[in-house]
PDB file of N, CA and C in Angstrom:
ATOM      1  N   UNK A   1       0.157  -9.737  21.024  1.00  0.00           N
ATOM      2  CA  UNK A   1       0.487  -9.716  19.615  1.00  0.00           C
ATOM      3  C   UNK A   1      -0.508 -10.553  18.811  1.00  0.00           C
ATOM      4  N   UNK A   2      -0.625 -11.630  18.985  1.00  0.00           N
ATOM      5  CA  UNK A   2      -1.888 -12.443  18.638  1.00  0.00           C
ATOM      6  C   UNK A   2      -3.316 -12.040  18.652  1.00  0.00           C
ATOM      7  N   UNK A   3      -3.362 -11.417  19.680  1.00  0.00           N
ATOM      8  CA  UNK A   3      -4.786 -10.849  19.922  1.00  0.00           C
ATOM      9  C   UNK A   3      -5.197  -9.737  18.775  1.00  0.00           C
ATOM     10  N   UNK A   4      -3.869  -9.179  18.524  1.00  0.00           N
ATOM     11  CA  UNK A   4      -4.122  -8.017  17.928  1.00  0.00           C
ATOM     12  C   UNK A   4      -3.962  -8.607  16.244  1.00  0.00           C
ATOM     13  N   UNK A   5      -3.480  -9.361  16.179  1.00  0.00           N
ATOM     14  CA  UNK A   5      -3.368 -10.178  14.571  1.00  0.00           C
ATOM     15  C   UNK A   5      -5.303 -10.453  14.569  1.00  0.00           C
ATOM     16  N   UNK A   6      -5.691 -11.339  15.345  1.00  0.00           N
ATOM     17  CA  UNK A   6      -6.797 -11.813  15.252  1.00  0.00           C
ATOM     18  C   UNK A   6      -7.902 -11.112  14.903  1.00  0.00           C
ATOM     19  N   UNK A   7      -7.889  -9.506  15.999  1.00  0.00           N
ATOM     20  CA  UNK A   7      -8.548  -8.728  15.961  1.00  0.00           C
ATOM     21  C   UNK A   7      -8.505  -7.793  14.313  1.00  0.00           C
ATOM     22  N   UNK A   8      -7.239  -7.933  14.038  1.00  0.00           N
ATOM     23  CA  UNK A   8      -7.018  -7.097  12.548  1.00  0.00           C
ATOM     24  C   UNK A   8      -7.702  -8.201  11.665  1.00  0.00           C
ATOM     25  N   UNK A   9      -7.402  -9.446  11.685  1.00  0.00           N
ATOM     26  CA  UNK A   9      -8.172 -10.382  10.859  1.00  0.00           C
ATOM     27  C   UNK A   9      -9.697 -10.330  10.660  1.00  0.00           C
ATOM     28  N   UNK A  10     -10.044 -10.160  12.238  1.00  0.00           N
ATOM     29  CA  UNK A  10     -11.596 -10.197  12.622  1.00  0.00           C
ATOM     30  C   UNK A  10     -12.358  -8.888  11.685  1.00  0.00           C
ATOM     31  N   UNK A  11     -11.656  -7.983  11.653  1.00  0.00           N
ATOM     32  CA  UNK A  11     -12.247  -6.967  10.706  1.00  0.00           C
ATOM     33  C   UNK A  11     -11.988  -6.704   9.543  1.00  0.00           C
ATOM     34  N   UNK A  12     -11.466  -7.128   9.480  1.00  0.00           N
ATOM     35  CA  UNK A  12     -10.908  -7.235   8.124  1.00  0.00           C
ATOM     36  C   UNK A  12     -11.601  -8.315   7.276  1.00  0.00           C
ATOM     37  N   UNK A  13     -12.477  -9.312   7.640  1.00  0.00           N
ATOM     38  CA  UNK A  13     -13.223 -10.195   7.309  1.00  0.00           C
ATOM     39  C   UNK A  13     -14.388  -9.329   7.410  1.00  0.00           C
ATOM     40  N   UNK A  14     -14.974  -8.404   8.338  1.00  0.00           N
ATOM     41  CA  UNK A  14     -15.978  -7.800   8.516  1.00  0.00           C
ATOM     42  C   UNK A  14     -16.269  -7.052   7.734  1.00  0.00           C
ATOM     43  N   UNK A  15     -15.267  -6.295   7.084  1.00  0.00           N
ATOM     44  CA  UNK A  15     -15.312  -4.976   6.103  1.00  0.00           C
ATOM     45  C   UNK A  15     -15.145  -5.697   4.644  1.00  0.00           C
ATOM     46  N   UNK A  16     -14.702  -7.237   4.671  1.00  0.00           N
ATOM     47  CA  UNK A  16     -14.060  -7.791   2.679  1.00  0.00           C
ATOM     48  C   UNK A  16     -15.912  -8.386   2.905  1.00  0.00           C
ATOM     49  N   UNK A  17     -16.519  -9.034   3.864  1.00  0.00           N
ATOM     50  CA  UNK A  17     -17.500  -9.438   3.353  1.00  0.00           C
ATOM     51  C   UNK A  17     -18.475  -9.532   3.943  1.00  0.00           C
ATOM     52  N   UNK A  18     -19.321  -8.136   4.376  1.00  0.00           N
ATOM     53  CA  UNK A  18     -20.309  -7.633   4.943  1.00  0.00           C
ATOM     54  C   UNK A  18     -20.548  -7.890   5.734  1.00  0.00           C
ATOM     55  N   UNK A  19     -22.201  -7.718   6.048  1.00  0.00           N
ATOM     56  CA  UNK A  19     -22.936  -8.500   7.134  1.00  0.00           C
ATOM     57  C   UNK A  19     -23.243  -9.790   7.066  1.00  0.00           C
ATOM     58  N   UNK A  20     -23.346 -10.632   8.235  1.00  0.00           N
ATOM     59  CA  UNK A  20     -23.863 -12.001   7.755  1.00  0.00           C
ATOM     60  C   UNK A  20     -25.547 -11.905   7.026  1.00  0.00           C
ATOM     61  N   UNK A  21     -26.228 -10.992   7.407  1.00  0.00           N
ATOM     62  CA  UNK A  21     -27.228 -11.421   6.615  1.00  0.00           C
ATOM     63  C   UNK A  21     -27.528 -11.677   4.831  1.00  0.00           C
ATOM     64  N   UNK A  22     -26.787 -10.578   4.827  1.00  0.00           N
ATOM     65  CA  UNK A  22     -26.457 -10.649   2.830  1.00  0.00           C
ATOM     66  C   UNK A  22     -25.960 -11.961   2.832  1.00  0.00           C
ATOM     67  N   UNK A  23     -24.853 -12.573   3.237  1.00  0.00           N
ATOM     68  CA  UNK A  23     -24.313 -13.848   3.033  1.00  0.00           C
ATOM     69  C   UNK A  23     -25.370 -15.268   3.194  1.00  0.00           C
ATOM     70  N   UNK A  24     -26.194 -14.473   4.152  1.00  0.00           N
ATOM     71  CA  UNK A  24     -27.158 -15.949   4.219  1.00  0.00           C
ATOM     72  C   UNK A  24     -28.432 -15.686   3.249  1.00  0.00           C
ATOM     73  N   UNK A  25     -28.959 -14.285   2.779  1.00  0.00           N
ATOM     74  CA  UNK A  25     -29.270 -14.411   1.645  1.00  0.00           C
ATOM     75  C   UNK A  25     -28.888 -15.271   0.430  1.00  0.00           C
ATOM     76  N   UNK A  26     -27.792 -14.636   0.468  1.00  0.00           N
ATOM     77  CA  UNK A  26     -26.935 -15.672  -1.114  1.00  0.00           C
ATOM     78  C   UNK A  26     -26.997 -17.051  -0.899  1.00  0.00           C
ATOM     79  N   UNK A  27     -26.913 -17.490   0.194  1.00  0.00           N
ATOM     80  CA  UNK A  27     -26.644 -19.121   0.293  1.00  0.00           C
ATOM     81  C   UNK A  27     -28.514 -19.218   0.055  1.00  0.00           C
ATOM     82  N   UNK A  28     -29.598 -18.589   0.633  1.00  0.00           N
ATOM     83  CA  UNK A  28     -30.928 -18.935   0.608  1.00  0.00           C
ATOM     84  C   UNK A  28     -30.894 -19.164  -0.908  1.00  0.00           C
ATOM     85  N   UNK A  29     -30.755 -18.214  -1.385  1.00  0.00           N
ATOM     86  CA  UNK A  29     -31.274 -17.830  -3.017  1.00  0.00           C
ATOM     87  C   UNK A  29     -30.270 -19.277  -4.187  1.00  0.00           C
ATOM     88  N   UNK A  30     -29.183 -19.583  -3.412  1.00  0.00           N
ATOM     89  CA  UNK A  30     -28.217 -20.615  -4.185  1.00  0.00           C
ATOM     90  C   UNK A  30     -29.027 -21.996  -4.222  1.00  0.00           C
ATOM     91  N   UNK A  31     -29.570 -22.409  -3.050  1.00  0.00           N
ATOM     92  CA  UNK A  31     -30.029 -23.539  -2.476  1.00  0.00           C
ATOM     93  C   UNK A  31     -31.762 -23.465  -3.247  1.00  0.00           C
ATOM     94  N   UNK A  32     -32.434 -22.265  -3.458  1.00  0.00           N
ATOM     95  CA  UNK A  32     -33.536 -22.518  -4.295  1.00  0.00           C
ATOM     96  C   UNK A  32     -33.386 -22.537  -5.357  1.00  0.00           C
ATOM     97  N   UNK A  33     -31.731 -21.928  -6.321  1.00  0.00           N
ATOM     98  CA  UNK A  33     -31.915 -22.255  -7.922  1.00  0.00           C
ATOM     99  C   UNK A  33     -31.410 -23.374  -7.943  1.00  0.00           C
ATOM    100  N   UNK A  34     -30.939 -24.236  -6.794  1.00  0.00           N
ATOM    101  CA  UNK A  34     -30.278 -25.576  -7.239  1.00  0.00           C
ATOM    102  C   UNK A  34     -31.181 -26.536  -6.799  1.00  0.00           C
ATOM    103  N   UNK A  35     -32.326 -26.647  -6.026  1.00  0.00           N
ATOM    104  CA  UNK A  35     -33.697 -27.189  -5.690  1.00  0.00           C
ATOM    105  C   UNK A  35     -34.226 -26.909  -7.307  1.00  0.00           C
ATOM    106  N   UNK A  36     -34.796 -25.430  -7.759  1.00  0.00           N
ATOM    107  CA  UNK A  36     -35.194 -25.246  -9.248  1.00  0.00           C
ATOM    108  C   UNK A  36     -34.781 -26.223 -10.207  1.00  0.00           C
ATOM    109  N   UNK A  37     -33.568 -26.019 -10.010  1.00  0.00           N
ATOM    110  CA  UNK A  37     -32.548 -26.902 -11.352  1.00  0.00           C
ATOM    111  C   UNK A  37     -32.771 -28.285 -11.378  1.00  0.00           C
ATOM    112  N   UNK A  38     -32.777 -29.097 -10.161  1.00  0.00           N
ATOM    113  CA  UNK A  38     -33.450 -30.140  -9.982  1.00  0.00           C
ATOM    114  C   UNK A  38     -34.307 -30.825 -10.346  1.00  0.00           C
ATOM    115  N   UNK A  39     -35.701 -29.921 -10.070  1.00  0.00           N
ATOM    116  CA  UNK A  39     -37.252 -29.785 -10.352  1.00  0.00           C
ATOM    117  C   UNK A  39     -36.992 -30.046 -11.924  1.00  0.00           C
ATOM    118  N   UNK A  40     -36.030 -29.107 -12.650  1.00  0.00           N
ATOM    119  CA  UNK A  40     -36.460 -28.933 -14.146  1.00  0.00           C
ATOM    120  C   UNK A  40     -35.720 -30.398 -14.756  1.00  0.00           C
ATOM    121  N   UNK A  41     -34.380 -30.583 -14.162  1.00  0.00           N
ATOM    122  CA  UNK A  41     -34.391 -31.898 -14.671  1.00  0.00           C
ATOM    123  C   UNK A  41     -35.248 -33.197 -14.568  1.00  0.00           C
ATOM    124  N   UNK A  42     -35.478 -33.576 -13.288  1.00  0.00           N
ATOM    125  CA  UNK A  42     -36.455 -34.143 -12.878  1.00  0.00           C
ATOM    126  C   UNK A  42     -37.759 -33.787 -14.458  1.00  0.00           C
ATOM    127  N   UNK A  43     -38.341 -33.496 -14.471  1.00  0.00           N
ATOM    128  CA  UNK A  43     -39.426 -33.106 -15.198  1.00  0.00           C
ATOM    129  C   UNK A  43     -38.984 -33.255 -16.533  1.00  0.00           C
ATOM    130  N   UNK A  44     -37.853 -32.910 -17.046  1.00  0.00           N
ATOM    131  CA  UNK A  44     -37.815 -32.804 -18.299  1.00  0.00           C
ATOM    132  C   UNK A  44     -37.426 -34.464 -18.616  1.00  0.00           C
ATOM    133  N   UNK A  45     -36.620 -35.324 -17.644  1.00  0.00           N
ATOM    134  CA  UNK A  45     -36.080 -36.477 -17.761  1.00  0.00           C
ATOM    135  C   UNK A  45     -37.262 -37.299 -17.917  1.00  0.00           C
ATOM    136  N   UNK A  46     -38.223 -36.836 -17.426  1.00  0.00           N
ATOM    137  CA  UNK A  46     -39.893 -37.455 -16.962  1.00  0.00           C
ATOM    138  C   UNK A  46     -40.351 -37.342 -18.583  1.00  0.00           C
ATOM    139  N   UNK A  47     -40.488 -36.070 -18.519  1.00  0.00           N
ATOM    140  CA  UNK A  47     -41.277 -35.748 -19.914  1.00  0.00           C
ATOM    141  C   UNK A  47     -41.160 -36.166 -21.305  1.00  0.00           C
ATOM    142  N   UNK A  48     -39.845 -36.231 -20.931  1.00  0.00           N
ATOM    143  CA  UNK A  48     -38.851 -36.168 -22.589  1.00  0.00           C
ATOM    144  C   UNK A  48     -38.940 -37.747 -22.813  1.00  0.00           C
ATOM    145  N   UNK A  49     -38.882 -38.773 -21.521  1.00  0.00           N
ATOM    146  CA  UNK A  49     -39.352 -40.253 -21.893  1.00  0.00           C
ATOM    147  C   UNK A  49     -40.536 -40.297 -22.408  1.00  0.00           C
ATOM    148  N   UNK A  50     -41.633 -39.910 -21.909  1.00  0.00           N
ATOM    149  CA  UNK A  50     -42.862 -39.960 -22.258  1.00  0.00           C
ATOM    150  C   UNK A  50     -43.267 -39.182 -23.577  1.00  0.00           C
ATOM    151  N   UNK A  51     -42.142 -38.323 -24.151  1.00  0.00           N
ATOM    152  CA  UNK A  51     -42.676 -37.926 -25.478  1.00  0.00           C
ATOM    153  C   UNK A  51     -41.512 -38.604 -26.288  1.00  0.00           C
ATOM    154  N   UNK A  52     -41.087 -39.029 -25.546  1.00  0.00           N
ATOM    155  CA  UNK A  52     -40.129 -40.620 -26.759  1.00  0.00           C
ATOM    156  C   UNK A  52     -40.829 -41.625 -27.271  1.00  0.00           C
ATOM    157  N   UNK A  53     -41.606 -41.658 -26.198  1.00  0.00           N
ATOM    158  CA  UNK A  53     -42.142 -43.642 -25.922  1.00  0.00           C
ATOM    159  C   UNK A  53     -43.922 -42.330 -27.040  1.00  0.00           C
ATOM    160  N   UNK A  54     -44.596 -41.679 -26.862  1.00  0.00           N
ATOM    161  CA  UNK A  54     -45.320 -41.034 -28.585  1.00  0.00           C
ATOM    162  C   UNK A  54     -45.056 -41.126 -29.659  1.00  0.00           C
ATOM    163  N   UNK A  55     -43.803 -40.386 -29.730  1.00  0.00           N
ATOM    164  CA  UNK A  55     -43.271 -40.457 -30.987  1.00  0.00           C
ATOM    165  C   UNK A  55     -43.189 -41.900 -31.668  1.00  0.00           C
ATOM    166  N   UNK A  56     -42.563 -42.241 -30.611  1.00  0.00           N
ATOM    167  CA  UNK A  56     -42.298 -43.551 -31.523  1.00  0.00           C
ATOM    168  C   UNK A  56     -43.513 -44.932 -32.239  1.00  0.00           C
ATOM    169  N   UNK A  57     -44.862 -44.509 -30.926  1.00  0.00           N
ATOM    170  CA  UNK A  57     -46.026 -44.571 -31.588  1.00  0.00           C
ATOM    171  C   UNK A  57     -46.479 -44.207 -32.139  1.00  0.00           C
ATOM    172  N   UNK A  58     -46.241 -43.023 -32.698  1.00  0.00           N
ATOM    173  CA  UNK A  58     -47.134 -42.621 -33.851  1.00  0.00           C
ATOM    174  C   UNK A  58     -46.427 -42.820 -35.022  1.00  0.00           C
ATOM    175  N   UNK A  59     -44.985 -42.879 -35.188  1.00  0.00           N
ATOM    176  CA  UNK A  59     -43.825 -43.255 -36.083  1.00  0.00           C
ATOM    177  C   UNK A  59     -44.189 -44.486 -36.288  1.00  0.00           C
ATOM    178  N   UNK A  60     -44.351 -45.418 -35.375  1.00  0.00           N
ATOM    179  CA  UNK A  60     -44.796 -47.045 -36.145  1.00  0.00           C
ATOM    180  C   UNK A  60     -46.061 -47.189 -36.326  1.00  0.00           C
ATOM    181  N   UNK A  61     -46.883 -46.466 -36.262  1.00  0.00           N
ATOM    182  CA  UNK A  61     -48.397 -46.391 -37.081  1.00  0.00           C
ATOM    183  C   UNK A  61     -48.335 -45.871 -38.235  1.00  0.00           C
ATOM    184  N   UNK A  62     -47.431 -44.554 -38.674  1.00  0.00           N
ATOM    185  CA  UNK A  62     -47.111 -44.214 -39.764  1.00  0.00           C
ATOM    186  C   UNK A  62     -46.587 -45.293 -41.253  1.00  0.00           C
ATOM    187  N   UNK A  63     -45.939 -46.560 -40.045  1.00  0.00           N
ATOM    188  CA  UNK A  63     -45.017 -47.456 -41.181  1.00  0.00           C
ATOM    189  C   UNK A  63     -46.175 -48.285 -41.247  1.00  0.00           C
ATOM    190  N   UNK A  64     -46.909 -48.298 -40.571  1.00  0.00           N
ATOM    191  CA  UNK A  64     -47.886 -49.316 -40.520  1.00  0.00           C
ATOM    192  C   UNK A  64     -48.940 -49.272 -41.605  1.00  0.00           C
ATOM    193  N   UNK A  65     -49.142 -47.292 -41.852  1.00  0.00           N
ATOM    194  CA  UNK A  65     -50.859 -47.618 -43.049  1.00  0.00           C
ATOM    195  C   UNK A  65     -49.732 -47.320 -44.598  1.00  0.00           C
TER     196      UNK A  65
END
């Protein structure tokens, strides 16, 4: 009776969600836009200081002439 629960389970998982390879696609492709997403914060957190710390030099040269 069990065996046969398991076995109905076992396919029944097989047929709701494919092959494993599609699935390890999706996890590949998840893990490089969240590496991406990273990268862009990283960079923008970088950038966006360094065009703070400009601005604000050229803003107090402005008060300056």
């Amino acid at each position: 009776m069990i065996k046969t629960q398991w076995l109905f389970f076992a396919s029944w998982m097989r047929a709701r969600f494919g092959d494993t390879q599609r699935g390890a696609s999706l996890v590949e492709y998840a893990l490089l836009v969240a590496l991406i997403a990273v990268v862009c914060i990283l960079a923008i957190t970088f950038l966006g200081g360094r065009a703070s710390e400009k601005f604000s030099e050229i803003g107090s040269h402005m008060d300056n002439t």
